[in-house]
Protein backbone atom coordinates (compact mmCIF):
# COMPACT_ATOMS: atom_id res chain seq x y z
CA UNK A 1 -3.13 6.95 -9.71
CA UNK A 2 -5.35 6.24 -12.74
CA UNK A 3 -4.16 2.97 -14.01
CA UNK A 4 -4.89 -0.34 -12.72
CA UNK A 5 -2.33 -2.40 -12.77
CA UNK A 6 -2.87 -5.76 -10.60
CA UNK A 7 -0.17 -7.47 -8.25
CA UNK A 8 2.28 -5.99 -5.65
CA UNK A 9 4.02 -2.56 -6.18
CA UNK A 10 6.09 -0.33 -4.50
CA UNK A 11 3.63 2.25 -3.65
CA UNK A 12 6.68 4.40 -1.63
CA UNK A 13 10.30 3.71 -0.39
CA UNK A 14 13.21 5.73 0.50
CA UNK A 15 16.01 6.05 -1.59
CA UNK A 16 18.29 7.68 1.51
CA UNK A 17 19.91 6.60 4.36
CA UNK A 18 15.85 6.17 6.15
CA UNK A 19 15.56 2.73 4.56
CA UNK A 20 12.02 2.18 4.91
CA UNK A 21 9.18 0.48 1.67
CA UNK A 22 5.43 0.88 1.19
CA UNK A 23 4.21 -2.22 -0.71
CA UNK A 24 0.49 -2.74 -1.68
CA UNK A 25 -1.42 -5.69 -3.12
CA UNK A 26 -4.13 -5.05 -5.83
CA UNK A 27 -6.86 -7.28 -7.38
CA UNK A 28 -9.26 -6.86 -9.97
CA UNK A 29 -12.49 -5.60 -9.08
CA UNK A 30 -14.19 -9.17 -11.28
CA UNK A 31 -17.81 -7.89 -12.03
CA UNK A 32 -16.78 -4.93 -13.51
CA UNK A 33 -16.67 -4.47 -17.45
CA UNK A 34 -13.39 -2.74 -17.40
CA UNK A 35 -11.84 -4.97 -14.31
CA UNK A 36 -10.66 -1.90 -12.30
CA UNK A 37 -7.93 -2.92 -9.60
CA UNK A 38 -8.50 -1.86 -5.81
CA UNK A 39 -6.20 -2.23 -2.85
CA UNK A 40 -6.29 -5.64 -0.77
CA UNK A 41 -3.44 -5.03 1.28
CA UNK A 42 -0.30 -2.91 2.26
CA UNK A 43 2.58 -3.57 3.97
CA UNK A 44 4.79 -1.38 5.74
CA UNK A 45 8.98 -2.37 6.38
CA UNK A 46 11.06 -0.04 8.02
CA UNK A 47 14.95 -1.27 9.35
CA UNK A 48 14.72 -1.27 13.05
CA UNK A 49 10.68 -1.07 13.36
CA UNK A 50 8.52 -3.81 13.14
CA UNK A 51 7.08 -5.16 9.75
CA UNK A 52 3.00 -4.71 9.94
CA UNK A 53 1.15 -5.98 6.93
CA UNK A 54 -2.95 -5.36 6.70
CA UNK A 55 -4.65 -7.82 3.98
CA UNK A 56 -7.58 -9.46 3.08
CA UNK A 57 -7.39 -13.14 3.87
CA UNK A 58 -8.65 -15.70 0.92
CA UNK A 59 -11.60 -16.59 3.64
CA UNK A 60 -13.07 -16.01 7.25
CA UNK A 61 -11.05 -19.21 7.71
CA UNK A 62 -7.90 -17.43 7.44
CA UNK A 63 -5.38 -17.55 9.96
CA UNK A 64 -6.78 -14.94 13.04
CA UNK A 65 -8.58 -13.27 10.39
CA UNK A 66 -11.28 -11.01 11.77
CA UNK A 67 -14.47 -10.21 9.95
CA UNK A 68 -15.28 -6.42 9.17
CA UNK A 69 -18.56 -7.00 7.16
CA UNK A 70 -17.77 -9.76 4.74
CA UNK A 71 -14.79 -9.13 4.67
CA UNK A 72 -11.84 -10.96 6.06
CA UNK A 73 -8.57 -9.02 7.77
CA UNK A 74 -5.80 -10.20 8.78
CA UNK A 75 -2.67 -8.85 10.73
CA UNK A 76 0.67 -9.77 10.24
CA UNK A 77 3.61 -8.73 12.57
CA UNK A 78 7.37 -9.61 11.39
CA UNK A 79 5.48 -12.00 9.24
CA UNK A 80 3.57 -13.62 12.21
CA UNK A 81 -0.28 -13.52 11.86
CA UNK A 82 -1.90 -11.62 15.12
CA UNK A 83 -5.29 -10.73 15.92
CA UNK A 84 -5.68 -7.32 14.77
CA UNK A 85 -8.46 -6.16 17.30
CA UNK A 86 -5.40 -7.10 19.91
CA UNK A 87 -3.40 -4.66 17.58
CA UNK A 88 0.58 -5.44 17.68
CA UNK A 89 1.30 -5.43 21.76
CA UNK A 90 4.43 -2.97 20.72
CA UNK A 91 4.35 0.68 21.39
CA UNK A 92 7.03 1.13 18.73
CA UNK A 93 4.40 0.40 15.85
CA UNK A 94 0.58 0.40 16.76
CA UNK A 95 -2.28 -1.00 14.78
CA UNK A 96 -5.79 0.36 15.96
CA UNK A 97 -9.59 -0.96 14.84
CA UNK A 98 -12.23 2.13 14.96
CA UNK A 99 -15.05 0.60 13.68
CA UNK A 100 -14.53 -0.27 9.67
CA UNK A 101 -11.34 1.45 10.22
CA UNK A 102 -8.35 0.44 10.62
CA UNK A 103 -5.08 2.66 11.72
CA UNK A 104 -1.65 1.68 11.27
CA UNK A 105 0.89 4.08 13.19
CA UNK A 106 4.89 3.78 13.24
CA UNK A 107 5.61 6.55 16.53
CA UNK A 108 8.95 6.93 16.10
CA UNK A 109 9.25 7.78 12.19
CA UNK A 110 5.33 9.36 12.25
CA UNK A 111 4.25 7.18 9.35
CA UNK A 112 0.26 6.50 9.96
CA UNK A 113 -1.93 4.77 7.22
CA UNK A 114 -5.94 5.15 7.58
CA UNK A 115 -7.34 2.22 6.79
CA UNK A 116 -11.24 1.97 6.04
CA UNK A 117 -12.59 -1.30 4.71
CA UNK A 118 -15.02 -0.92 2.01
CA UNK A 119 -16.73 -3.22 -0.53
CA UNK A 120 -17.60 -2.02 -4.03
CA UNK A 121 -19.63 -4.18 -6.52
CA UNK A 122 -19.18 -7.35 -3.76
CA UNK A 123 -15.20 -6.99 -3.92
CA UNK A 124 -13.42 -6.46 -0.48
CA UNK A 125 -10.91 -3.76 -0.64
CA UNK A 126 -9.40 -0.90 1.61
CA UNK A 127 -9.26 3.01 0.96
CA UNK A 128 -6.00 4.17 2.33
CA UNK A 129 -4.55 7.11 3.21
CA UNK A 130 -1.06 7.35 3.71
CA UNK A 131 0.84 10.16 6.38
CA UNK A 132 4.40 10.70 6.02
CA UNK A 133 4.66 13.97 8.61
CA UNK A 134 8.46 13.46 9.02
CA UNK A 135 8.29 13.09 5.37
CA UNK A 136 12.08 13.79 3.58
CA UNK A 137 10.07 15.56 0.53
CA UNK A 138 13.20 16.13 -1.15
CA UNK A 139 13.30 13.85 -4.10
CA UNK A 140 14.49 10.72 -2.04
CA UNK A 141 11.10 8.89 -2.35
CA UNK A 142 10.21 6.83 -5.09
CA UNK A 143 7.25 4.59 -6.03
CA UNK A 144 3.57 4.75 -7.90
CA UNK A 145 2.72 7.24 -5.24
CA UNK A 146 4.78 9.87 -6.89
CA UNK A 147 6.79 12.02 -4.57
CA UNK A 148 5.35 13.60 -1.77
CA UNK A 149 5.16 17.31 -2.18
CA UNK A 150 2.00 18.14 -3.89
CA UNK A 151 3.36 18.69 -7.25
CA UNK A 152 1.81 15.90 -9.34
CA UNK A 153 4.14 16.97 -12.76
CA UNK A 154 7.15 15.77 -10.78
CA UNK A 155 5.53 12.49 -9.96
CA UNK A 156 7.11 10.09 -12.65
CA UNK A 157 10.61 8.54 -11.94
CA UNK A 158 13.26 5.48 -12.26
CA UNK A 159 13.59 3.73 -9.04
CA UNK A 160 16.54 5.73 -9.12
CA UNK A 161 14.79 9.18 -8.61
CA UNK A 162 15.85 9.87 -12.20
CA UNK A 163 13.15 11.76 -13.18
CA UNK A 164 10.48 10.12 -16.38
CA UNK A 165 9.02 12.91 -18.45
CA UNK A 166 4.94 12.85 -17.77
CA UNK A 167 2.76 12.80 -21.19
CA UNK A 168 1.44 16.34 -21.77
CA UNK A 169 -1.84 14.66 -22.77
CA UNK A 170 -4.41 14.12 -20.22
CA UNK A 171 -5.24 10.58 -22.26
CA UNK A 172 -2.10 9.58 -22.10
CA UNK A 173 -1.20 10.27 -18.65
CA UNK A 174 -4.24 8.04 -18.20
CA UNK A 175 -3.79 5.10 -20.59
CA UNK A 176 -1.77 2.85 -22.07
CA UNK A 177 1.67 5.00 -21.65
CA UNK A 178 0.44 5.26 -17.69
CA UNK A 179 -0.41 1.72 -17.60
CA UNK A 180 2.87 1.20 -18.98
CA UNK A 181 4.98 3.21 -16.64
CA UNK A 182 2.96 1.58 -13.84
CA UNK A 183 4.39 -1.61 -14.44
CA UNK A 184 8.06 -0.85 -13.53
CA UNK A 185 6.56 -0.53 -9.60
CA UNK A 186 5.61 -4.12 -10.01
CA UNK A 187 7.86 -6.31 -7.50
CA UNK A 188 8.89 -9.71 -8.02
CA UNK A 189 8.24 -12.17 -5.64
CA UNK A 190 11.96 -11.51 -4.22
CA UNK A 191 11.43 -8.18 -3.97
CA UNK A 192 8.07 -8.62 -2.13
CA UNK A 193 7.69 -8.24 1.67
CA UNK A 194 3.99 -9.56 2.26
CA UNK A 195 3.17 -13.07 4.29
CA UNK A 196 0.93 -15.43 2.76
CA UNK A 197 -1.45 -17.36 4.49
């Protein structure tokens, strides 16, 4: 997406019976003129898998946080912080370290998010990439994401799946109406399924 809204969103989550939620944290990027917002963690629920979350702790001092670079990453399972170059001692839902990257894979459901931990203008952050390849792509998945079948003009909706008509403006899909529409994924901090430290 092109907006940068800051907090927790729904980044993906079923709307049929698969009841599973993407969630991601983001956080301004603070020596940057126009305070762009990057990823600092994601957290994956699913009903009958385990809940992983990968974040960036406040510190090396974190709770089992392990140090890629300067930057601090933690591992939560079911809430419980774990050392993440262990990974999550279940088969059911694996977390991997490959250098700066870090792989989160559910084996069951095929959900896998790629993981790399970068830092841009001395802010932490990851770059993810997120695999659905048992993916329903049929209009039952909703969040900032945008549904998952490569047709970006279809990628505006109520949580619902009632569909929101996209801007025809390239400014607008890009500014204040996106920022706008953005907002709705914001959760509230009942709706939000990340541990804090």
């Amino acid at each position: 997406y092109n907006v940068h809204v800051k907090g927790e969103l729904t980044f993906l989550k079923s709307l049929g019976a698969r009841d599973f939620t993407i969630q991601a944290r983001t956080a301004i990027v603070a020596n940057h003129p126009k305070g762009p917002a990057v990823t600092t963690g994601v957290v994956v629920k699913e009903t009958g898998q385990p809940t992983i979350q990968v974040s960036l702790g406040s510190s090396s001092n974190s709770e089992l946080a392990t140090m890629f670079g300067q930057c601090p990453v933690q591992l939560f399972v079911n809430g419980v912080a774990t050392d993440i170059d262990a990974g999550t001692g279940l088969t059911d839902a694996t977390v991997q370290v490959k250098g700066k990257r870090i792989v989160v894979e559910y084996v069951n459901t095929q959900i896998r998010l790629d993981m790399n931990v970068r830092v841009w203008r001395n802010t932490c952050h990851f770059s993810v990439t997120y695999f659905l390849a048992d993916c329903p792509c049929d209009g039952t998945l909703v969040g900032i994401l945008g549904q998952p079948d490569g047709d970006w003009k279809n990628d505006w909706h109520e949580h619902d799946g009632t569909a929101v008509t996209i801007p025809a403006s390239r400014r607008d899909r890009r500014g204040k109406k996106a920022y706008d529409y953005s907002l709705t994924w914001c959760l509230t901090e009942a709706e939000s399924e990340f541990t804090y430290e």
